[in-house]
Protein backbone atom coordinates (compact mmCIF):
# COMPACT_ATOMS: atom_id res chain seq x y z
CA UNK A 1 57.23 125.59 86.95
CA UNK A 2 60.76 126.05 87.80
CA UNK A 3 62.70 122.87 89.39
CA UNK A 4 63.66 124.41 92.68
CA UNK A 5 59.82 125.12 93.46
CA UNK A 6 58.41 122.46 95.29
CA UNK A 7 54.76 121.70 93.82
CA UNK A 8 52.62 120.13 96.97
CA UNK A 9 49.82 119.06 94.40
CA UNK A 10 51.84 117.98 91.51
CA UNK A 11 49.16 116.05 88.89
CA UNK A 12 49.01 112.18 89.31
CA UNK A 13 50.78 109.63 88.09
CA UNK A 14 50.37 106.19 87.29
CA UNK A 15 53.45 103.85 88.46
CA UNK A 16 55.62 103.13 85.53
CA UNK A 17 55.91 99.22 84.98
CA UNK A 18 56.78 96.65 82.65
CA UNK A 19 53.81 94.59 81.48
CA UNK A 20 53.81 90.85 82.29
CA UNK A 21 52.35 89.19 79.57
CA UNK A 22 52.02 85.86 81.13
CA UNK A 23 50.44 87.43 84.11
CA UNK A 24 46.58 85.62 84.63
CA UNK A 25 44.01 86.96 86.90
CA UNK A 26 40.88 85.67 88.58
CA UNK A 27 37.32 87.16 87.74
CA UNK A 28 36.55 86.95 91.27
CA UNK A 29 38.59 87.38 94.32
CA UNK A 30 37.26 87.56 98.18
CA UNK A 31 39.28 90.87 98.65
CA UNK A 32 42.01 92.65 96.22
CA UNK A 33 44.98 94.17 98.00
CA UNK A 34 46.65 96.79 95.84
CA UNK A 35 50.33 96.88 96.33
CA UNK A 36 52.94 94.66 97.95
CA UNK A 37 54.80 96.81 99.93
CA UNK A 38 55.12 96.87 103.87
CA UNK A 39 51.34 97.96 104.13
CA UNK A 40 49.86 95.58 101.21
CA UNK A 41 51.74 92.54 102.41
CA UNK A 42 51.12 92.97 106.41
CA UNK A 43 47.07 93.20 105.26
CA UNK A 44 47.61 90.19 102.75
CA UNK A 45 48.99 88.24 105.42
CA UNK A 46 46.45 88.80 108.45
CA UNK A 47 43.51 88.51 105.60
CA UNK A 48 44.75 84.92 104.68
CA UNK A 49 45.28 84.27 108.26
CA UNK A 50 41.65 85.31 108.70
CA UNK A 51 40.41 82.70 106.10
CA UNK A 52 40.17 85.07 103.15
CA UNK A 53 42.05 84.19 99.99
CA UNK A 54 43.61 87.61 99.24
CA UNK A 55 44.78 88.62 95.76
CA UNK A 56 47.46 90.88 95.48
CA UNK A 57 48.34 93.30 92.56
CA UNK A 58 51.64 94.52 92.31
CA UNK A 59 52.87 96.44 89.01
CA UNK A 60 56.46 95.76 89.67
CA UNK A 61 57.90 93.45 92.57
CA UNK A 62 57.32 93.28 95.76
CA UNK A 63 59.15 95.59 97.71
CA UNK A 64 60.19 97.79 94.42
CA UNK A 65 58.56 100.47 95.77
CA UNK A 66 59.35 103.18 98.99
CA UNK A 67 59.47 99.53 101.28
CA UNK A 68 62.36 98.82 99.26
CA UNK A 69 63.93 101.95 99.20
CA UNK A 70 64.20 102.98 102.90
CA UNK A 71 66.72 102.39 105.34
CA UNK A 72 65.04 99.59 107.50
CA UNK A 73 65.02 101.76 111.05
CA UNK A 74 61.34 101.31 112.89
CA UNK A 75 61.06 104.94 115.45
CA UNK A 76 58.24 104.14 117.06
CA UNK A 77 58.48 107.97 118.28
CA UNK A 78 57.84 109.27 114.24
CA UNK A 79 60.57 111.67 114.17
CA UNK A 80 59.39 115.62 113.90
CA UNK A 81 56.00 114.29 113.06
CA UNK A 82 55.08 113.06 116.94
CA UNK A 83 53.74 116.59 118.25
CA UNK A 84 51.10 117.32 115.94
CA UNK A 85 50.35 113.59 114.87
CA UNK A 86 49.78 113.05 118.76
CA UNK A 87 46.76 115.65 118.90
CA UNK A 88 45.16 114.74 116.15
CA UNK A 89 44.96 111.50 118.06
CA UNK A 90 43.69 112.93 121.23
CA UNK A 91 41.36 114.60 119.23
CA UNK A 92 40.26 111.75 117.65
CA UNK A 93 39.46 110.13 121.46
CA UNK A 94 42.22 107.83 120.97
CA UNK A 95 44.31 107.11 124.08
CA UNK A 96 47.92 107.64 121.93
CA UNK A 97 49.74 107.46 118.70
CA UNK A 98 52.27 105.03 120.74
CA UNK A 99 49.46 102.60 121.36
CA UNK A 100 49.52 102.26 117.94
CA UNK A 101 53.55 102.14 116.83
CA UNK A 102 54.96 100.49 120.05
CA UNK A 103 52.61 97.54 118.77
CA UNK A 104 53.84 97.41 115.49
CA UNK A 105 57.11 97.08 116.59
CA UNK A 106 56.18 94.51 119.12
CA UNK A 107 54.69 92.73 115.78
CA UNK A 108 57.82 93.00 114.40
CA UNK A 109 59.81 91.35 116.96
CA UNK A 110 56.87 88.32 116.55
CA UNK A 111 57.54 88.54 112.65
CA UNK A 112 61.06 87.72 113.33
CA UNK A 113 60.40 84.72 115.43
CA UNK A 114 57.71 82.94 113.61
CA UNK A 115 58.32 83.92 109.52
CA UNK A 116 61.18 81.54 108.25
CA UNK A 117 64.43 82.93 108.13
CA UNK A 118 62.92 85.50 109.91
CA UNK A 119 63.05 89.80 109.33
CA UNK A 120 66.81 90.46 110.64
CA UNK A 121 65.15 92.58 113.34
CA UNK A 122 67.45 93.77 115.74
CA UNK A 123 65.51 95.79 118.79
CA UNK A 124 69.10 97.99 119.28
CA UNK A 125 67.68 101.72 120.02
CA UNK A 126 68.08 104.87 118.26
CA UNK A 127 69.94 107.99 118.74
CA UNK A 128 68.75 110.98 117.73
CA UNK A 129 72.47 113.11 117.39
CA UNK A 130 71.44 116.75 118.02
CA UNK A 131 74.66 119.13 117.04
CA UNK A 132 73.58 122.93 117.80
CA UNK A 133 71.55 124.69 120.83
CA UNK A 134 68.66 124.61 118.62
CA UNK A 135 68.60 121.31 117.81
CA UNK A 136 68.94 120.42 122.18
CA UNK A 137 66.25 122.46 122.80
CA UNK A 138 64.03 120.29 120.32
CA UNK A 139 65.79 117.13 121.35
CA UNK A 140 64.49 118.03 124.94
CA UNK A 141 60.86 118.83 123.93
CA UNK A 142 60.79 115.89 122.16
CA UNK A 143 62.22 113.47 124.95
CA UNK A 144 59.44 115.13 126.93
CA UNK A 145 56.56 114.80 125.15
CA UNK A 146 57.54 111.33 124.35
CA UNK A 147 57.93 110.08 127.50
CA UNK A 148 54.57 111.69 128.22
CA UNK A 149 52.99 109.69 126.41
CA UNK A 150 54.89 106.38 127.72
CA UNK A 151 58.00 106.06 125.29
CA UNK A 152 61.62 105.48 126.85
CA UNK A 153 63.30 108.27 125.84
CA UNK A 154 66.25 110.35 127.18
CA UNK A 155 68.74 113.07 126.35
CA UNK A 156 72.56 111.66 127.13
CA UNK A 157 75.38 113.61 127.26
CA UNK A 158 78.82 112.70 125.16
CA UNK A 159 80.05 110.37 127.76
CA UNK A 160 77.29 107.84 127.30
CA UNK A 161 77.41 108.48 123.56
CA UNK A 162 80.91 107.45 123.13
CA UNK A 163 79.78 104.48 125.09
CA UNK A 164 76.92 103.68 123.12
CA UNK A 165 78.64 104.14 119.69
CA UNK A 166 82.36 104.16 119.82
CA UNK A 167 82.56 104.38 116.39
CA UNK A 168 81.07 108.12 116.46
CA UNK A 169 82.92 111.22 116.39
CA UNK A 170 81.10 113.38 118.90
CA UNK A 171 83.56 116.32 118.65
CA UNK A 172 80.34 118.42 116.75
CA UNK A 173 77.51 116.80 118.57
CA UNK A 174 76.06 118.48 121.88
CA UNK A 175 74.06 115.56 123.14
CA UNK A 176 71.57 112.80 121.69
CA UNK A 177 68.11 111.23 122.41
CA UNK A 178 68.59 108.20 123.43
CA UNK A 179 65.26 105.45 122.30
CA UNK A 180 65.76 102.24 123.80
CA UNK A 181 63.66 100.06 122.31
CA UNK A 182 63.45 101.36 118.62
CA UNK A 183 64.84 98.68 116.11
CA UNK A 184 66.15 98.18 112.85
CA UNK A 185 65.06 95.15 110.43
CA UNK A 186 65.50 94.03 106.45
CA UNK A 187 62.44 95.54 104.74
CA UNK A 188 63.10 92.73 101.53
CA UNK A 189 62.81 89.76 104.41
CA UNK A 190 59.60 91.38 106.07
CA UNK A 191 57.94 92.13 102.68
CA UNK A 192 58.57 88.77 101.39
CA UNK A 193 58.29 86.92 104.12
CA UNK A 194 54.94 87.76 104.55
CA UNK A 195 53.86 87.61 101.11
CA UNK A 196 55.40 83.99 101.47
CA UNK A 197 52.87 83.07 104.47
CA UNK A 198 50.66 84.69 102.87
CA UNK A 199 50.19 82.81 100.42
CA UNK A 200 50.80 79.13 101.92
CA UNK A 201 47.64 79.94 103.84
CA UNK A 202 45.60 80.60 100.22
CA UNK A 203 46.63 83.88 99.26
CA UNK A 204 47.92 84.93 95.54
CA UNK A 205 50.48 87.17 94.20
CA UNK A 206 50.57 88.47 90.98
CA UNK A 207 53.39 91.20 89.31
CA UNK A 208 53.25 92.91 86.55
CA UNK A 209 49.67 93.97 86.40
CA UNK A 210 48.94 97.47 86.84
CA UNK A 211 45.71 98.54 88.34
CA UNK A 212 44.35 101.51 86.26
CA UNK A 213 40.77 102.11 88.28
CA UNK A 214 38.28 101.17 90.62
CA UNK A 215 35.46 99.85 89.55
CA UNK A 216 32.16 101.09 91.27
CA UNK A 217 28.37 100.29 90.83
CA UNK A 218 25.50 101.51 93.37
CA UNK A 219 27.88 104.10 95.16
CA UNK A 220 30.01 101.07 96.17
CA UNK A 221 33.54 99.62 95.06
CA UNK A 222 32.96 96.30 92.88
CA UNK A 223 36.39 95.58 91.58
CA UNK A 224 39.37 96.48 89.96
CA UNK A 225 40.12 97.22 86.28
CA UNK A 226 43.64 96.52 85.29
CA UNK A 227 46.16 96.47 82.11
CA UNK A 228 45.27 92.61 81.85
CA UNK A 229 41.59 92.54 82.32
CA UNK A 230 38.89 93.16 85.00
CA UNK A 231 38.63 91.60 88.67
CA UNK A 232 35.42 91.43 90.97
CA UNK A 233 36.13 91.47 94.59
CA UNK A 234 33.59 92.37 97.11
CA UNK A 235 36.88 94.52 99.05
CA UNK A 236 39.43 96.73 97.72
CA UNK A 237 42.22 98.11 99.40
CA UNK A 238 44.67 100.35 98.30
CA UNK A 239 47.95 100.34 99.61
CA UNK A 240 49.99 102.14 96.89
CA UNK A 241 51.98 104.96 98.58
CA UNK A 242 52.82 108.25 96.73
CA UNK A 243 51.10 106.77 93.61
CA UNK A 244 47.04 106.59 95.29
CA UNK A 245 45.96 110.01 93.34
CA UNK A 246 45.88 108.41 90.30
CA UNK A 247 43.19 105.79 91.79
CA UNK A 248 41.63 108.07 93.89
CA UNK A 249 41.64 111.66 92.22
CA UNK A 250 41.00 114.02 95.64
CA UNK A 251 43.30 111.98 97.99
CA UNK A 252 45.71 113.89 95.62
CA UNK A 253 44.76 117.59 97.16
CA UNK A 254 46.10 116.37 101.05
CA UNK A 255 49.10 113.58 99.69
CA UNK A 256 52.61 115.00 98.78
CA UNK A 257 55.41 112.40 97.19
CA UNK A 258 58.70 113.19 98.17
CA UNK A 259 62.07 112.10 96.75
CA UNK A 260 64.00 110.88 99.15
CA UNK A 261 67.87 109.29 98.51
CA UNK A 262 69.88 106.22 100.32
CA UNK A 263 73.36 105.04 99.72
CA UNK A 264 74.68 101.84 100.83
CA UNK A 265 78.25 100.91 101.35
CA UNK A 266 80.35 98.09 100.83
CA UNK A 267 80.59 95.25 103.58
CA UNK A 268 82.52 96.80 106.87
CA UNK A 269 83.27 94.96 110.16
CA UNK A 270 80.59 95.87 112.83
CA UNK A 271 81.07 99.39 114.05
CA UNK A 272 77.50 100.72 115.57
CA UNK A 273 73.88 98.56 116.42
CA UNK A 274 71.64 101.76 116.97
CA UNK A 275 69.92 103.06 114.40
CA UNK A 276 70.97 107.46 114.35
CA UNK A 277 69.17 110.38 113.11
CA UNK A 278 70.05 113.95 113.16
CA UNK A 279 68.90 116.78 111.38
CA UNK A 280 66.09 116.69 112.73
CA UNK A 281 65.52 113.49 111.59
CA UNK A 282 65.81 114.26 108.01
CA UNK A 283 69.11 112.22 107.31
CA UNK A 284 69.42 108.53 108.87
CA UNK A 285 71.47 105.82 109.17
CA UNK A 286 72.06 102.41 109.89
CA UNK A 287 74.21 99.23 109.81
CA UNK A 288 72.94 95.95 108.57
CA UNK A 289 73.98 92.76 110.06
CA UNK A 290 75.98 92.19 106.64
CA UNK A 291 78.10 95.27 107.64
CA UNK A 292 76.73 97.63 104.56
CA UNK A 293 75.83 100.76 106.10
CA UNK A 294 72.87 102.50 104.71
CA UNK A 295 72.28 106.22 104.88
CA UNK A 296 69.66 108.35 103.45
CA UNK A 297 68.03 112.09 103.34
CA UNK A 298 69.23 115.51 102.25
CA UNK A 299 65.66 115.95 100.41
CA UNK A 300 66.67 120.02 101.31
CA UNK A 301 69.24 119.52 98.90
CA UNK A 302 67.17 118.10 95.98
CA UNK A 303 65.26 120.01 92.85
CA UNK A 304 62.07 121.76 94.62
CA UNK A 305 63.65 120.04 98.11
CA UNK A 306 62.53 116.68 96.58
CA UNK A 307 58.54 117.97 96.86
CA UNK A 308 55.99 116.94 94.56
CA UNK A 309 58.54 114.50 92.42
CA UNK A 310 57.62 111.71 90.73
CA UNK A 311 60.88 110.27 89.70
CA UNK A 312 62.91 108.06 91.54
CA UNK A 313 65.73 109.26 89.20
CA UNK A 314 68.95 109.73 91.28
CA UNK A 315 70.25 113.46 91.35
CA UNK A 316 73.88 113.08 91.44
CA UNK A 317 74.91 115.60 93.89
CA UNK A 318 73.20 113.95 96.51
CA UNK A 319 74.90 110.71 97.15
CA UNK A 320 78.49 112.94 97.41
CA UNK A 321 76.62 114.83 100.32
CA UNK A 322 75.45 111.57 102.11
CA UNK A 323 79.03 109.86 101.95
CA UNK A 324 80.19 112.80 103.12
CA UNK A 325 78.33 113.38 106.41
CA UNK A 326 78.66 109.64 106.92
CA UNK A 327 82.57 110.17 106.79
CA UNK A 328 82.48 113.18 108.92
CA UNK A 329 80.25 111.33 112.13
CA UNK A 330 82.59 107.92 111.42
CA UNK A 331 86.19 108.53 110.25
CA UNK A 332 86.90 104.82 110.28
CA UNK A 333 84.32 104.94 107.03
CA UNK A 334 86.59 107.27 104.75
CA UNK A 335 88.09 104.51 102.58
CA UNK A 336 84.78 101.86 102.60
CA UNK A 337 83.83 102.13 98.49
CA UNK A 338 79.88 103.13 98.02
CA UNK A 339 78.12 100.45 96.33
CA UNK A 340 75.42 101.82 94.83
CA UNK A 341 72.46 104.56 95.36
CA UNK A 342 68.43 105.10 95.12
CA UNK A 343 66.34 107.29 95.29
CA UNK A 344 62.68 106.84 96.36
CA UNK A 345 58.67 108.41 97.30
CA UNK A 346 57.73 108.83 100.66
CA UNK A 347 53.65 109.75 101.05
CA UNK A 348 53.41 112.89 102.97
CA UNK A 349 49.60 113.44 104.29
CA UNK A 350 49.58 117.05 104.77
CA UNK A 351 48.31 116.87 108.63
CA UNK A 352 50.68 114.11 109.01
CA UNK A 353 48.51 111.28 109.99
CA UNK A 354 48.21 108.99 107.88
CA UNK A 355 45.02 108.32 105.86
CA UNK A 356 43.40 104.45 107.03
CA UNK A 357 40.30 102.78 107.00
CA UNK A 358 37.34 102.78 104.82
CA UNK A 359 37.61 104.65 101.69
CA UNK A 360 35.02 107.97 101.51
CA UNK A 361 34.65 109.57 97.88
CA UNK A 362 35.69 113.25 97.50
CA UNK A 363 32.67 114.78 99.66
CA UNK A 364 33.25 112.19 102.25
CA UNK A 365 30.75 109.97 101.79
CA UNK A 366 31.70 106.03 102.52
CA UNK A 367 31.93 103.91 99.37
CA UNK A 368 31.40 100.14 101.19
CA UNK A 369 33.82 97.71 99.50
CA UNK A 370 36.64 100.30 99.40
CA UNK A 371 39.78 100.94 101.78
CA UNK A 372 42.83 103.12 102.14
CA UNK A 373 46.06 103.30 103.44
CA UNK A 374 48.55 105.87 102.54
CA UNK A 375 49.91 108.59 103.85
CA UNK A 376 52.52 107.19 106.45
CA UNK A 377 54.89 110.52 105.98
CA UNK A 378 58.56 108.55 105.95
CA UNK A 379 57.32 106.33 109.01
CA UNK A 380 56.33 102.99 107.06
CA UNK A 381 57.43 100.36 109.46
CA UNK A 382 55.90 101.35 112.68
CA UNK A 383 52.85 102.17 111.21
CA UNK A 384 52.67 98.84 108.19
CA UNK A 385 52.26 95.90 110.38
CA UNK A 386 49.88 97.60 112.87
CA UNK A 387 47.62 99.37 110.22
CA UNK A 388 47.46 95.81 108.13
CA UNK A 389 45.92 93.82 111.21
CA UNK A 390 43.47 96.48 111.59
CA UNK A 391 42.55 96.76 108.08
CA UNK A 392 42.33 93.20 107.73
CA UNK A 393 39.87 92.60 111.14
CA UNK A 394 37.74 96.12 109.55
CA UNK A 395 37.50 94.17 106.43
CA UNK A 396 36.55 90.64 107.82
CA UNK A 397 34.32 91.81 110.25
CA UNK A 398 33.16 95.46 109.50
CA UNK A 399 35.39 97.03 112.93
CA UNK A 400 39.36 97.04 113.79
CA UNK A 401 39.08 95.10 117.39
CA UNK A 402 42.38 95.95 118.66
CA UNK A 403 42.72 99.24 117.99
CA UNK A 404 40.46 102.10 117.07
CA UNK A 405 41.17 103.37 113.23
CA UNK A 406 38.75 106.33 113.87
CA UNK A 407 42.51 108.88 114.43
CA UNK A 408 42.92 107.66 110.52
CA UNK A 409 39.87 108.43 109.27
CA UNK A 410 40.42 109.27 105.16
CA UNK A 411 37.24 111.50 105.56
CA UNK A 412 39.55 114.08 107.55
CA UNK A 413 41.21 114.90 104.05
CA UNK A 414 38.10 114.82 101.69
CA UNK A 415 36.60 117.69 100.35
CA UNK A 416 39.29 119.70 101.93
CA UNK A 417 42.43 121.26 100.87
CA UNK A 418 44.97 121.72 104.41
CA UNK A 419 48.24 123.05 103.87
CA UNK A 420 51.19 120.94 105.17
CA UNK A 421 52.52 120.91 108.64
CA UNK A 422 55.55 119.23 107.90
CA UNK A 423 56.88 121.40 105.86
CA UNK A 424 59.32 123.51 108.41
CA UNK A 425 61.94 121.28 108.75
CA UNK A 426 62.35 121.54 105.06
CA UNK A 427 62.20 124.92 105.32
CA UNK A 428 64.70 125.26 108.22
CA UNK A 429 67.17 123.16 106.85
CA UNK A 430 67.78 124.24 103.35
């Protein structure tokens, strides 16, 4: 298949990783927790908390994966994706999707005060810069619907922009939605800051150990097998982004990876706290409270629009095209030296919700003893700390308590192919 044809269904693949040979495992754990990303650690940590002594399987190191390859900015308002990821919630009897982000953010903030050293979460907003009439008429629908559904969010004019973000030339942009209480964090302190509590409160980590199957006996999940021997849990849950088809065959037919690139600059003097987006949302930026300024996106712009790749190889043309939209919005950027660039998978679940709760096989019957969580379509961090309390009070006591998971029901994507909703921005764009 050519390079520039995106491939929605590409064939799993197991995450590359470097054996640990001094890695041990227990033949018996209360609950295995695949993955120590954003998702795996948040469920690790509310699990211990709960008086289970998690293990956690990680091929690589924490954070190696998509949590560690993002820019840090939590939207509680999901970008493009808000629309149609707000009927399916409706539809699901749910009151709304914010119900569900607005408290992960709020977890956030209590991250921040209560993990040591806490998250570098800064609650600064978000602008959304929208640059031609098409773009403002979205930017109002958007605004809209969002505040519909009880979000704070506004269209300002250039005026308050320049106000807002003096360092922003606003000579090309019309207007921009304005999110006040969005936020911005270090996804390396949150993942390992957890994984930190986790385990003081009896939870283990180990690296270097891939899992290569479930194990199943009776129609239910009994344990994993991995590269350095078999474990017996009476819980699974997988929380392994883009790379879940290769554990879970049909999850494969509705999940999309996505190559996505970031940038970061050398250290700069504070010029900008919000989090911005434009594009659509489909190139991002933000800077740290180090001064590096992170910027990602331009998937258009990537073999097959990044769709249905694998690698996290970095395509050289793409970093050029980042530093240069960065240096276009902020001219006092043009002489700050890059520093280096990534390129990572985002999960895209081809209605856009994500898929959470307890894992059904491929005609949608429940296997007891198995959960999943992927699917979070380049909206991680305000769906992670949310969706791990949930899983973890579904897994300790057989129902999520503080928030329905019935929206995120995996059996909406078994045993059916749906073609992908997300895809015209892509499409737009190139």
């Amino acid at each position: 298949m050519p390079l520039d044809t995106p491939q929605f269904r590409p064939p799993p693949e197991p995450v590359a990783f470097t054996p640990n040979p001094a890695a041990e495992l227990p033949r018996h754990a209360d609950v295995v927790v695949v993955g120590a990303g954003m998702l795996g650690a948040s469920a690790a940590y509310r699990l211990a908390l709960a008086g289970l002594r998690p293990l956690v399987i990680e091929a690589n190191a924490p954070a190696s994966g998509a949590s560690g390859r993002l820019a840090g900015m939590a939207l509680a308002g999901l970008g493009g994706h808000f629309p149609r990821v707000t009927a399916l919630v409706h539809e699901a009897g749910a009151r709304s999707i914010l119900d569900y982000t607005c408290r992960s953010l709020d977890l956030l903030e209590e991250l921040d005060a209560t993990l040591p050293g806490g998250i570098e979460w800064d609650r600064s907003g978000s602008l959304d810069l929208l640059m031609t009439e098409g773009e403002l008429a979205r930017g109002k629908a958007m605004a809209a619907a969002q505040n519909a559904e009880g979000l704070d969010a506004r269209i300002i004019d250039r005026d308050e922009l320049r106000d807002r973000c003096a360092a922003l030339d606003t000579s090309g942009v019309l207007a921009a939605k304005w999110t006040a209480r969005d936020g911005k964090l270090n996804p390396f302190r949150l993942v390992y800051g957890l994984l930190d509590a986790a385990t003081r409160s009896g939870a283990r980590v180990v690296t270097g150990v891939r899992v290569e199957r479930l194990v199943t006996a009776g129609g239910r999940v009994t344990g994993v097998a991995t590269s350095a021997g078999t474990v017996e849990t009476d819980a699974v849950l997988l929380a392994t982004n883009a790379w879940t088809p290769a554990l879970v065959d049909w999850v494969g037919a509705n999940l999309t990876p996505i190559r996505e690139h970031v940038l970061v600059t050398e250290q700069v003097p504070p010029l900008f706290d919000p989090g911005i987006e434009t594009n659509s949302c489909n190139e991002y930026w933000r800077q740290m409270r180090t001064g590096e300024v992170l910027i990602g996106g331009y998937a258009v712009a990537d073999e097959g629009m990044g769709i249905g790749s694998y690698s996290m190889r970095v395509r050289p043309s793409l970093p050029p095209m980042l530093a240069g939209l960065l240096i276009r919005l902020h001219p006092a950027l043009r002489d700050v030296r890059v520093v280096r660039a990534w390129a990572g998978l985002l999960d895209f679940a081809s209605l856009e919700v994500p898929m959470v709760g307890a894992l059904p096989d491929e005609d949608g019957r429940p296997m007891p003893g198995g959960y999943l969580a992927c699917g979070f379509t380049g909206h991680g961090l305000p769906y992670a700390p949310v969706m791990g309390l949930l899983l973890s009070e579904l897994i300790t006591s057989g129902s999520s308590r503080t928030l329905p998971l019935e929206p995120f029901d995996p059996a909406r994507y078994a045993g059916v192919v749906h073609q992908p909703t997300w895809l015209e921005p892509f499409e737009s764009h190139a």
